[in-house]
Each structure stands twice: as C-alpha cells, then as structure tokens.
PDB file of N, CA and C in Angstrom:
ATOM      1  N   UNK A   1     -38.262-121.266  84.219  1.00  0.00           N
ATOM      2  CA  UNK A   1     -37.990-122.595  83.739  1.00  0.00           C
ATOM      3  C   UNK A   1     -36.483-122.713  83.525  1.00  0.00           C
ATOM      4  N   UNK A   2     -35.746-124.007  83.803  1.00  0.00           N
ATOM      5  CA  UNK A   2     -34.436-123.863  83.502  1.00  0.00           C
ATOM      6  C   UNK A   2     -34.145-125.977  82.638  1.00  0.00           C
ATOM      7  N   UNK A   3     -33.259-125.303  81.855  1.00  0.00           N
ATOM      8  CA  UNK A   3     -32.760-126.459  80.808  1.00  0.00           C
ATOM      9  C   UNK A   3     -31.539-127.184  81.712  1.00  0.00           C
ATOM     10  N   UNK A   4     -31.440-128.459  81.679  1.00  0.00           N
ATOM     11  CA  UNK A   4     -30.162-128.460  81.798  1.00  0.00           C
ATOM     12  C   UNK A   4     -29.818-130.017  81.272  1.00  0.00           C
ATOM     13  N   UNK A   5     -28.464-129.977  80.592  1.00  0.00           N
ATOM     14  CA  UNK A   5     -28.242-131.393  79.789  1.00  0.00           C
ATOM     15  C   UNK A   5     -27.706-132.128  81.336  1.00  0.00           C
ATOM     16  N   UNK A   6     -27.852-133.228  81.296  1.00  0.00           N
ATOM     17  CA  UNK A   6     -27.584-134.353  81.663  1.00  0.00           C
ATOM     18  C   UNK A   6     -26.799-135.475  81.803  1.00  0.00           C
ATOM     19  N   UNK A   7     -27.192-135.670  80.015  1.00  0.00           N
ATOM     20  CA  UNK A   7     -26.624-136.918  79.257  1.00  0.00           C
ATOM     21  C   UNK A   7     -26.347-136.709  77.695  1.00  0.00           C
ATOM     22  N   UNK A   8     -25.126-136.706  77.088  1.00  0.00           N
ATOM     23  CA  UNK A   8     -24.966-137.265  75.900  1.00  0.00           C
ATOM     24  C   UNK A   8     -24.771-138.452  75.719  1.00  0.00           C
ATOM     25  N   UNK A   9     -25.532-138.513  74.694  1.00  0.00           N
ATOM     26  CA  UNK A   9     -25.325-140.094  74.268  1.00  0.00           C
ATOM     27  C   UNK A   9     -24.538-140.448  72.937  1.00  0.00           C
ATOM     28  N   UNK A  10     -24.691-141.826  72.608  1.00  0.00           N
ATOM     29  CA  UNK A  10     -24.317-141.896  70.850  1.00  0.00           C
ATOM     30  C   UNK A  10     -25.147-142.018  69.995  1.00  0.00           C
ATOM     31  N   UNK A  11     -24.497-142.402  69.365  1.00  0.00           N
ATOM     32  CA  UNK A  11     -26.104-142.696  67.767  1.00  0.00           C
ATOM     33  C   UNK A  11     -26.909-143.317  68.082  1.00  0.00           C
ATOM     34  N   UNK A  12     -26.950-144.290  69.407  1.00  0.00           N
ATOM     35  CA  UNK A  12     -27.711-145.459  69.188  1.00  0.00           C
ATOM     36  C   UNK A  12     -28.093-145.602  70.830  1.00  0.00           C
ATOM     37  N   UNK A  13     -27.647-145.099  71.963  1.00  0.00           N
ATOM     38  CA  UNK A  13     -27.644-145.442  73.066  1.00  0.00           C
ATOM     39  C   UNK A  13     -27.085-143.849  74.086  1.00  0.00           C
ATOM     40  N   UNK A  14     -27.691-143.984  75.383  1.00  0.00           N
ATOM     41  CA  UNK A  14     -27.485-143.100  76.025  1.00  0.00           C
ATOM     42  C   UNK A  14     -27.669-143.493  77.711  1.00  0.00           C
ATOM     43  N   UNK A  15     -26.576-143.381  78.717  1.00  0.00           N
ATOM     44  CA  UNK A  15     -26.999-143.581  79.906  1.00  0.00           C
ATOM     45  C   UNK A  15     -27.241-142.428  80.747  1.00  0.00           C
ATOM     46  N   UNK A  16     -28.658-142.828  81.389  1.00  0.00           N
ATOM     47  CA  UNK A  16     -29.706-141.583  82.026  1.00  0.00           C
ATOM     48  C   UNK A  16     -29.408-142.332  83.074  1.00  0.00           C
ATOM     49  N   UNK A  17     -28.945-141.628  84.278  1.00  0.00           N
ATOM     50  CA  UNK A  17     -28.475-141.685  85.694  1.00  0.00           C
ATOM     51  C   UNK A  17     -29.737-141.221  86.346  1.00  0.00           C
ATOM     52  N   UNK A  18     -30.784-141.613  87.001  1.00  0.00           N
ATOM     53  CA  UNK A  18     -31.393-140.965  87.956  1.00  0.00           C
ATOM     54  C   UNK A  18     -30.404-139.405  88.907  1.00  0.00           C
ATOM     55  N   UNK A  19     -29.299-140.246  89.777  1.00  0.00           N
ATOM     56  CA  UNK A  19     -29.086-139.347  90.443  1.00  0.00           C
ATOM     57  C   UNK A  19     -28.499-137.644  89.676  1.00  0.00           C
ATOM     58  N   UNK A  20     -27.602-138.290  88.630  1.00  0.00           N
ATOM     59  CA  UNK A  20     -27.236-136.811  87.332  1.00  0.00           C
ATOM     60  C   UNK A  20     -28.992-136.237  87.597  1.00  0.00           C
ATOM     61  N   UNK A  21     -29.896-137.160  87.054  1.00  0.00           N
ATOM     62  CA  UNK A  21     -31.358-135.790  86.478  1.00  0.00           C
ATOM     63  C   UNK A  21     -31.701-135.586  88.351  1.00  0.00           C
ATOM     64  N   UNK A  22     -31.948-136.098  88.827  1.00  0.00           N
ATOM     65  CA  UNK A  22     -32.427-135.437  90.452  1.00  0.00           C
ATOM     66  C   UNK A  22     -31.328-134.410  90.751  1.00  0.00           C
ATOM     67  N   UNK A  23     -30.362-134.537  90.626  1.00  0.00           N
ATOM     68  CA  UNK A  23     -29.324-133.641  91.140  1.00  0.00           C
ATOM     69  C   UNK A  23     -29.454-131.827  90.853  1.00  0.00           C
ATOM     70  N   UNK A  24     -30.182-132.102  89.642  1.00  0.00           N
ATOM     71  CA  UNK A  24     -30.227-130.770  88.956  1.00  0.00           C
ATOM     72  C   UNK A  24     -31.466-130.228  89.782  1.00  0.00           C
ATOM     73  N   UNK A  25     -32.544-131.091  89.793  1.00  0.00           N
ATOM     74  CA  UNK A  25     -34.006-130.763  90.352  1.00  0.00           C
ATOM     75  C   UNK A  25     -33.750-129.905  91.709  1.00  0.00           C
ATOM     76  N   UNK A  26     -33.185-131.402  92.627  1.00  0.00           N
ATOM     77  CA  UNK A  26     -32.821-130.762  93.960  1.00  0.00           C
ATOM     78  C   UNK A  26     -32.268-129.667  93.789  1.00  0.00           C
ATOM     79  N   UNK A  27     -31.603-129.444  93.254  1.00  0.00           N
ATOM     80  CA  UNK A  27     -30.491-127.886  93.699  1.00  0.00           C
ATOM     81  C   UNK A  27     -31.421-126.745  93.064  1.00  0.00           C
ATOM     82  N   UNK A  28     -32.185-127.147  92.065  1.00  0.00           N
ATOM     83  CA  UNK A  28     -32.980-125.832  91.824  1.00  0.00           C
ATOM     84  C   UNK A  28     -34.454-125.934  92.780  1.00  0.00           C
ATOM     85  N   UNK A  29     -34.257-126.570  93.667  1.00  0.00           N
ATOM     86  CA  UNK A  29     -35.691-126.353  94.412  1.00  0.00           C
ATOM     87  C   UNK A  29     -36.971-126.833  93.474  1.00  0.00           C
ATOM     88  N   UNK A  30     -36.694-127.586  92.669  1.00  0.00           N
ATOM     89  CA  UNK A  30     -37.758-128.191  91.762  1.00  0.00           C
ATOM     90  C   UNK A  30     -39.092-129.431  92.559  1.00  0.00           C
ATOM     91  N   UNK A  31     -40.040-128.977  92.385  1.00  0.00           N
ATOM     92  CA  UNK A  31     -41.440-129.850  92.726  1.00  0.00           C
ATOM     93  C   UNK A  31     -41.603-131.045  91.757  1.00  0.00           C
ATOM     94  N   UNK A  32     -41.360-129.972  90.480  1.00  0.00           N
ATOM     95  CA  UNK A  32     -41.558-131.124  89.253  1.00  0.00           C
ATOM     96  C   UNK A  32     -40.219-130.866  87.971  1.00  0.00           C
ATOM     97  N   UNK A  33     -40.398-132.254  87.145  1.00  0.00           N
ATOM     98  CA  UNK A  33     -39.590-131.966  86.348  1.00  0.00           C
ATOM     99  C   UNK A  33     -40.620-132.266  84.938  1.00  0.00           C
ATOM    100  N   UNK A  34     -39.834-132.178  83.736  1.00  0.00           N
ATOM    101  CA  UNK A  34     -40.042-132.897  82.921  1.00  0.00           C
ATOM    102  C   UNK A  34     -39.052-132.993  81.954  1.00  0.00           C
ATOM    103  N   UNK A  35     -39.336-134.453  81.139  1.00  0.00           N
ATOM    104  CA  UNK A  35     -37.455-134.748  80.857  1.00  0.00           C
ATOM    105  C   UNK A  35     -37.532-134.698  79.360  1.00  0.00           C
ATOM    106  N   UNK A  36     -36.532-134.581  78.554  1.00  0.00           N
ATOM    107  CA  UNK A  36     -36.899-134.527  77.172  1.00  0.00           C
ATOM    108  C   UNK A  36     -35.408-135.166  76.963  1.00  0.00           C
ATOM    109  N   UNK A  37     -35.653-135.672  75.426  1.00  0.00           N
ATOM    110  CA  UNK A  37     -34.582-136.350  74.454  1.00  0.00           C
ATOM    111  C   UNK A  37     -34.868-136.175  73.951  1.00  0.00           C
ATOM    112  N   UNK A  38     -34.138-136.869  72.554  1.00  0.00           N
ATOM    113  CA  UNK A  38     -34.439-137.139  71.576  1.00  0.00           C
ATOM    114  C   UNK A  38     -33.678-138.136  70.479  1.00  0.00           C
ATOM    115  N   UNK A  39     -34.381-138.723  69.433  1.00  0.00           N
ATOM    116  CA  UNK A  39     -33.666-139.888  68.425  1.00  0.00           C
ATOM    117  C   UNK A  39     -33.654-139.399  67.588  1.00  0.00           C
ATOM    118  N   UNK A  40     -32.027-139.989  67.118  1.00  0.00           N
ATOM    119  CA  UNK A  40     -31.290-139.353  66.516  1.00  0.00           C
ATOM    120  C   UNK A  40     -31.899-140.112  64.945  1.00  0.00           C
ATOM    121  N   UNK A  41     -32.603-140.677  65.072  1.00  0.00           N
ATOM    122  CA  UNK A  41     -33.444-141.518  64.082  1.00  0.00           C
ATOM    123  C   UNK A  41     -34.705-140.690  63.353  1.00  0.00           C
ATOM    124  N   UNK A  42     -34.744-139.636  63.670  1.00  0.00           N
ATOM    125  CA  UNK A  42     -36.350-138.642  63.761  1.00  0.00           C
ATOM    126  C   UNK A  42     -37.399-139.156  63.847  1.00  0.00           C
ATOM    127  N   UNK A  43     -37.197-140.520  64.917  1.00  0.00           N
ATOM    128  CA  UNK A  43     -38.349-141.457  64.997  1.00  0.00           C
ATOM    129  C   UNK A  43     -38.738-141.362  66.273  1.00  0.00           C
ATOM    130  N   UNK A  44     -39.809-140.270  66.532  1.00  0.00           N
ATOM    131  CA  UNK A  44     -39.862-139.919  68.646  1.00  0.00           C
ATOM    132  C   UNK A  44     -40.796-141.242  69.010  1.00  0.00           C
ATOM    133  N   UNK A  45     -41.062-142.707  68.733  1.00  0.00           N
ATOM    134  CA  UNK A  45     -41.621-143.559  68.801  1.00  0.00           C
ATOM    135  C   UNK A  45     -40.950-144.347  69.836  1.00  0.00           C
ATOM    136  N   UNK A  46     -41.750-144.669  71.205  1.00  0.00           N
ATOM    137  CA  UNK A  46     -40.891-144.683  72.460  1.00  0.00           C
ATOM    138  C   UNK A  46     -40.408-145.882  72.464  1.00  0.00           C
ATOM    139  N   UNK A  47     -39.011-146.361  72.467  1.00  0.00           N
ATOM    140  CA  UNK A  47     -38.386-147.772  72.557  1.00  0.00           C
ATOM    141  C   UNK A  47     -38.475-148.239  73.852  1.00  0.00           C
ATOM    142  N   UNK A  48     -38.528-150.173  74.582  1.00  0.00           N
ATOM    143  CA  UNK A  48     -38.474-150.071  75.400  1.00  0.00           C
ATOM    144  C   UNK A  48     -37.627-149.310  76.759  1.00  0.00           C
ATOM    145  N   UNK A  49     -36.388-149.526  76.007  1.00  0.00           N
ATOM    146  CA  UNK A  49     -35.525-148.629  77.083  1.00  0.00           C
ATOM    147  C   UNK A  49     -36.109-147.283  77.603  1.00  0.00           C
ATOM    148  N   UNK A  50     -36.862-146.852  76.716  1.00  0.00           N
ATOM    149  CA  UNK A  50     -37.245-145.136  77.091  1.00  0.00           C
ATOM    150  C   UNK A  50     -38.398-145.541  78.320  1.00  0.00           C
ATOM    151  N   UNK A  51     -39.260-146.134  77.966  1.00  0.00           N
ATOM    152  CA  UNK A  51     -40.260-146.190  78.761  1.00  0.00           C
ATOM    153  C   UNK A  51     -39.613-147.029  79.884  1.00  0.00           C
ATOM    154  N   UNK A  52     -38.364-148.014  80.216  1.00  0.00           N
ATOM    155  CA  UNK A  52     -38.183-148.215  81.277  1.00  0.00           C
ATOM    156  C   UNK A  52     -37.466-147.678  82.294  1.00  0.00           C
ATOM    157  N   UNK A  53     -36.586-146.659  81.461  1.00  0.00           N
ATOM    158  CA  UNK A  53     -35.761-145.367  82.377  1.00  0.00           C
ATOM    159  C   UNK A  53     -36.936-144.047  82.290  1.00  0.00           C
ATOM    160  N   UNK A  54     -38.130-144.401  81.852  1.00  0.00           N
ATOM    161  CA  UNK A  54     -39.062-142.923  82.151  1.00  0.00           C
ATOM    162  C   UNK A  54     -39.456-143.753  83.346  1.00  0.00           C
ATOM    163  N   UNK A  55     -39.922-144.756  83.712  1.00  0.00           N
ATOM    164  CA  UNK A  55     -40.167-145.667  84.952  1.00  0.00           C
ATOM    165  C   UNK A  55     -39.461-145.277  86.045  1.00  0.00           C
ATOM    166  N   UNK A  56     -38.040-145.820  86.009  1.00  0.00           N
ATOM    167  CA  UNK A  56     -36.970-145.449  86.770  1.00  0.00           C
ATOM    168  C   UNK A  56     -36.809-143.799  87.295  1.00  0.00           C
ATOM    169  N   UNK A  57     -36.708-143.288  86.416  1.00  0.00           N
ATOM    170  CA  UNK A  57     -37.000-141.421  86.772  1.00  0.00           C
ATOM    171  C   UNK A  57     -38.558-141.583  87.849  1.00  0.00           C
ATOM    172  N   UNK A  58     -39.421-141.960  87.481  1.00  0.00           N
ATOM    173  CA  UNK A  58     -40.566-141.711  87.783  1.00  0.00           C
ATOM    174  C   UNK A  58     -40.465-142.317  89.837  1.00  0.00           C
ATOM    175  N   UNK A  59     -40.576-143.718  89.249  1.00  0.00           N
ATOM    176  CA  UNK A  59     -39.894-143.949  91.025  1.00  0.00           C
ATOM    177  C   UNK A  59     -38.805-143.485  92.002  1.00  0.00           C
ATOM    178  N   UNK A  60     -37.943-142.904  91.162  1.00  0.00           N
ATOM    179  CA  UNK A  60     -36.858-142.240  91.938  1.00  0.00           C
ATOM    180  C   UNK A  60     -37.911-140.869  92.758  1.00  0.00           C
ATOM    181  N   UNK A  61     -38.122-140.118  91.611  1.00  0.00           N
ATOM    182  CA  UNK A  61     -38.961-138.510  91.919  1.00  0.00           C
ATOM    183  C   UNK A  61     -39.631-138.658  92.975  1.00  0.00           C
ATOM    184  N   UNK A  62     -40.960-140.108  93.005  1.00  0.00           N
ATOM    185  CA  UNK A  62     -41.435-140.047  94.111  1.00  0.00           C
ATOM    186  C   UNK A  62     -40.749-140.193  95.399  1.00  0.00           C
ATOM    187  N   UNK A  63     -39.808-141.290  95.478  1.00  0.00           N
ATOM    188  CA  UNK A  63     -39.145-141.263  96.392  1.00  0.00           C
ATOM    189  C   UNK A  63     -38.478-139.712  96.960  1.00  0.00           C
ATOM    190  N   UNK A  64     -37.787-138.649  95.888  1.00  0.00           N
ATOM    191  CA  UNK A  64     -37.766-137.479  96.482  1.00  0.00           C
ATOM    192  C   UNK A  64     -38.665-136.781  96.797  1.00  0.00           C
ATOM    193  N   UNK A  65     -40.016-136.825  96.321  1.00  0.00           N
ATOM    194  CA  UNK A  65     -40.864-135.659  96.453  1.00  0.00           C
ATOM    195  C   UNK A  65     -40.289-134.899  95.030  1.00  0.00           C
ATOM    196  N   UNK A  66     -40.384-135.253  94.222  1.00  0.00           N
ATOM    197  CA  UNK A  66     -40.253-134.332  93.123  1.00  0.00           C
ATOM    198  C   UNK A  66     -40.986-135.163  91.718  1.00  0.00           C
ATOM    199  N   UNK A  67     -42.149-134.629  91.447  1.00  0.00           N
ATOM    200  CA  UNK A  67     -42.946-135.707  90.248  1.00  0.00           C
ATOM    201  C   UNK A  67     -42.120-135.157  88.811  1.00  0.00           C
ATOM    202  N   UNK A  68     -42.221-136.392  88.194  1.00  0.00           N
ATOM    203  CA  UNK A  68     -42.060-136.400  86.947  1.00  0.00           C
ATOM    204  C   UNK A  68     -43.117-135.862  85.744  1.00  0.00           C
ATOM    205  N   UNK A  69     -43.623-134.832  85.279  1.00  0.00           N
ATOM    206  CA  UNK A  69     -44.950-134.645  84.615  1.00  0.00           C
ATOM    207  C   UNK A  69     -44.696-135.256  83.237  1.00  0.00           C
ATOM    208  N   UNK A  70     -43.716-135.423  82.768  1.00  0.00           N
ATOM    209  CA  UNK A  70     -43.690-136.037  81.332  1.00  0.00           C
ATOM    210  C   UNK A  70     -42.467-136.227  80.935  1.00  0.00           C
ATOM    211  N   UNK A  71     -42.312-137.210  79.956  1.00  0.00           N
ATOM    212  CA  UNK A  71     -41.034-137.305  79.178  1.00  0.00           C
ATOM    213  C   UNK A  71     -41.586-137.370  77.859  1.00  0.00           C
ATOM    214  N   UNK A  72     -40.779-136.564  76.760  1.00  0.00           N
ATOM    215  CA  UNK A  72     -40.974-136.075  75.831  1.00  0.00           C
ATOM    216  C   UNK A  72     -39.834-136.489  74.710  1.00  0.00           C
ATOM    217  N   UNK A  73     -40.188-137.144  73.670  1.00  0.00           N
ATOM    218  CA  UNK A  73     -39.259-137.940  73.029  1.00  0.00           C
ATOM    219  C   UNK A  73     -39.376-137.139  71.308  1.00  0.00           C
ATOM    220  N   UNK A  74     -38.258-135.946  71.091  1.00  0.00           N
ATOM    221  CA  UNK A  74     -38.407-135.342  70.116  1.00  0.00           C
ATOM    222  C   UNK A  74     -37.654-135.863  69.218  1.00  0.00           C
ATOM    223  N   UNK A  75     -38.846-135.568  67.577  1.00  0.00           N
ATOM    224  CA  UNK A  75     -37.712-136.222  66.704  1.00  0.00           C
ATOM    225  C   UNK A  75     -37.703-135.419  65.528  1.00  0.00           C
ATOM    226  N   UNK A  76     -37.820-135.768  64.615  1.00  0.00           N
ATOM    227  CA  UNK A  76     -37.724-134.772  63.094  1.00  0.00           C
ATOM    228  C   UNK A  76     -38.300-133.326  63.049  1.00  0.00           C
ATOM    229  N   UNK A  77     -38.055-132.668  62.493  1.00  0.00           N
ATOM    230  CA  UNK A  77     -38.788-131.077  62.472  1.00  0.00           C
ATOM    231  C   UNK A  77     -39.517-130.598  63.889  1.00  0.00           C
ATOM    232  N   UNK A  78     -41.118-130.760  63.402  1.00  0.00           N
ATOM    233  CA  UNK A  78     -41.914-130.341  64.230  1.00  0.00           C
ATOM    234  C   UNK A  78     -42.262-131.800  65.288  1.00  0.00           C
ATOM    235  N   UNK A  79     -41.925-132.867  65.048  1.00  0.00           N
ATOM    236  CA  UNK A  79     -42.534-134.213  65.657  1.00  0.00           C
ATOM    237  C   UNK A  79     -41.853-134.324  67.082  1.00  0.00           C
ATOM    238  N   UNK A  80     -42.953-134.621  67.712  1.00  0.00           N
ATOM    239  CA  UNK A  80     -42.987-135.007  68.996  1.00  0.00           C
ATOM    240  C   UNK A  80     -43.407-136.232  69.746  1.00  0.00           C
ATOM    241  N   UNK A  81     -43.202-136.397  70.775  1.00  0.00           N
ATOM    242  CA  UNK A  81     -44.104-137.773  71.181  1.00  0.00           C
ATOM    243  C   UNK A  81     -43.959-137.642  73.187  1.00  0.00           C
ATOM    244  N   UNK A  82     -45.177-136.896  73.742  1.00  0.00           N
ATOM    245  CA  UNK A  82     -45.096-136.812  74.919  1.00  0.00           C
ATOM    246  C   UNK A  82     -45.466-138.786  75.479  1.00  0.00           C
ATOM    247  N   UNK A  83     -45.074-139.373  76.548  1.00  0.00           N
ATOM    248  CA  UNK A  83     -45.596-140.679  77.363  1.00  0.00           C
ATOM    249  C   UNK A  83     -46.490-140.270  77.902  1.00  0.00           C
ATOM    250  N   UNK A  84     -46.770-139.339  78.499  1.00  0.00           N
ATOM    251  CA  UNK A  84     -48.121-138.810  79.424  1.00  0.00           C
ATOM    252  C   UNK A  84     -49.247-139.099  78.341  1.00  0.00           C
ATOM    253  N   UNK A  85     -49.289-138.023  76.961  1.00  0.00           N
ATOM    254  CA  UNK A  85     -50.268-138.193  76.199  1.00  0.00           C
ATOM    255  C   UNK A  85     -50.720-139.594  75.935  1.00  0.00           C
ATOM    256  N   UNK A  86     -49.593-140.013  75.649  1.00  0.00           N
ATOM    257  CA  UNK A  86     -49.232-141.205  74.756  1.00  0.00           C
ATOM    258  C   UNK A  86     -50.174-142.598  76.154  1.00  0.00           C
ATOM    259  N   UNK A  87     -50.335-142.216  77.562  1.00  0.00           N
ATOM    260  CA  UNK A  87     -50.698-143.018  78.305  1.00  0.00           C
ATOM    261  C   UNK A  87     -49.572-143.955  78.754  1.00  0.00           C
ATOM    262  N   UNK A  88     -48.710-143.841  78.341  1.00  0.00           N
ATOM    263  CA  UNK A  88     -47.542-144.549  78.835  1.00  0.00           C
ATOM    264  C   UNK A  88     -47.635-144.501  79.689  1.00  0.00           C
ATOM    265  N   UNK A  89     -47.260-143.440  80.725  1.00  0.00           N
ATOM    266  CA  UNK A  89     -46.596-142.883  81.908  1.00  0.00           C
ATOM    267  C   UNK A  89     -48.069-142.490  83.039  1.00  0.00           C
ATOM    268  N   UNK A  90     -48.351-142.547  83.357  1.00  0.00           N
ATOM    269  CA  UNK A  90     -49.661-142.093  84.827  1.00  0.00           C
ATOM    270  C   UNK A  90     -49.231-141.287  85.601  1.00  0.00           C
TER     271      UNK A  90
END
C-alpha cells in the first residue's frame, strides 16, 4: 500500500486536482485507489463539495481504468465517515 499527499488545503477549503490524485495512481501501477481527508472541524460529515469532487475522482478513474473504492472523510479521534458505506458513492 502506498500514501501519498496530494493536496494541502486551509482551514476551510482545499483544491483536489483529478490529474495531481491520477498521477500518483498511474505511476504506481494502481487498479484502484482510495482517497482520504479530512476536516479540520472533527466533523467527517460529507459537505457538498466532498461528494462532488468524490464524483469528479470517480469519473476521471473510470475514464483511466483505475476505480475509486472509497473516499474517506476523517475527523476527531477515532471518527470516520467512509461515502461507500455511507451510500453516497456506488
């Protein structure tokens, strides 16, 4: 498995580039990814923006051949909030 940052953001906002997160995939020979953040709010409760750049990731991947299995929106301590679970995401 390999980590790799992306994107910093600020307190309040962050721009997620498709091609920055594919870039990493492609070069590691990746099938699948899955993407994680997190709010800086300890509130992993998915805002629209999240679910419309987990969209955006999601149509890009197919277009490469590389699926998206989840985006994962971490927040306080132990709290989590997968979109897959959550039914967001298909």
């Amino acid at each position: 498995m390999i980590f790799r940052d992306v994107a910093i953001g600020t307190v309040n906002s962050c721009i997620v580039s498709p091609k920055e997160v594919f870039k990493h995939a492609i070069l590691s020979n990746a099938v699948n990814i899955i993407v994680f953040h997190n709010h800086y709010s300890g509130d992993p409760t998915a805002s629209i923006e999240d679910i419309n750049t987990t969209k955006r990731l999601v149509d890009a991947g197919n277009l490469l051949g590389i699926s998206v299995v989840d985006q994962i929106i971490i927040g306080d301590e132990d709290i989590f909030l997968s979109l897959r679970e959550e039914g967001i995401m298909m």
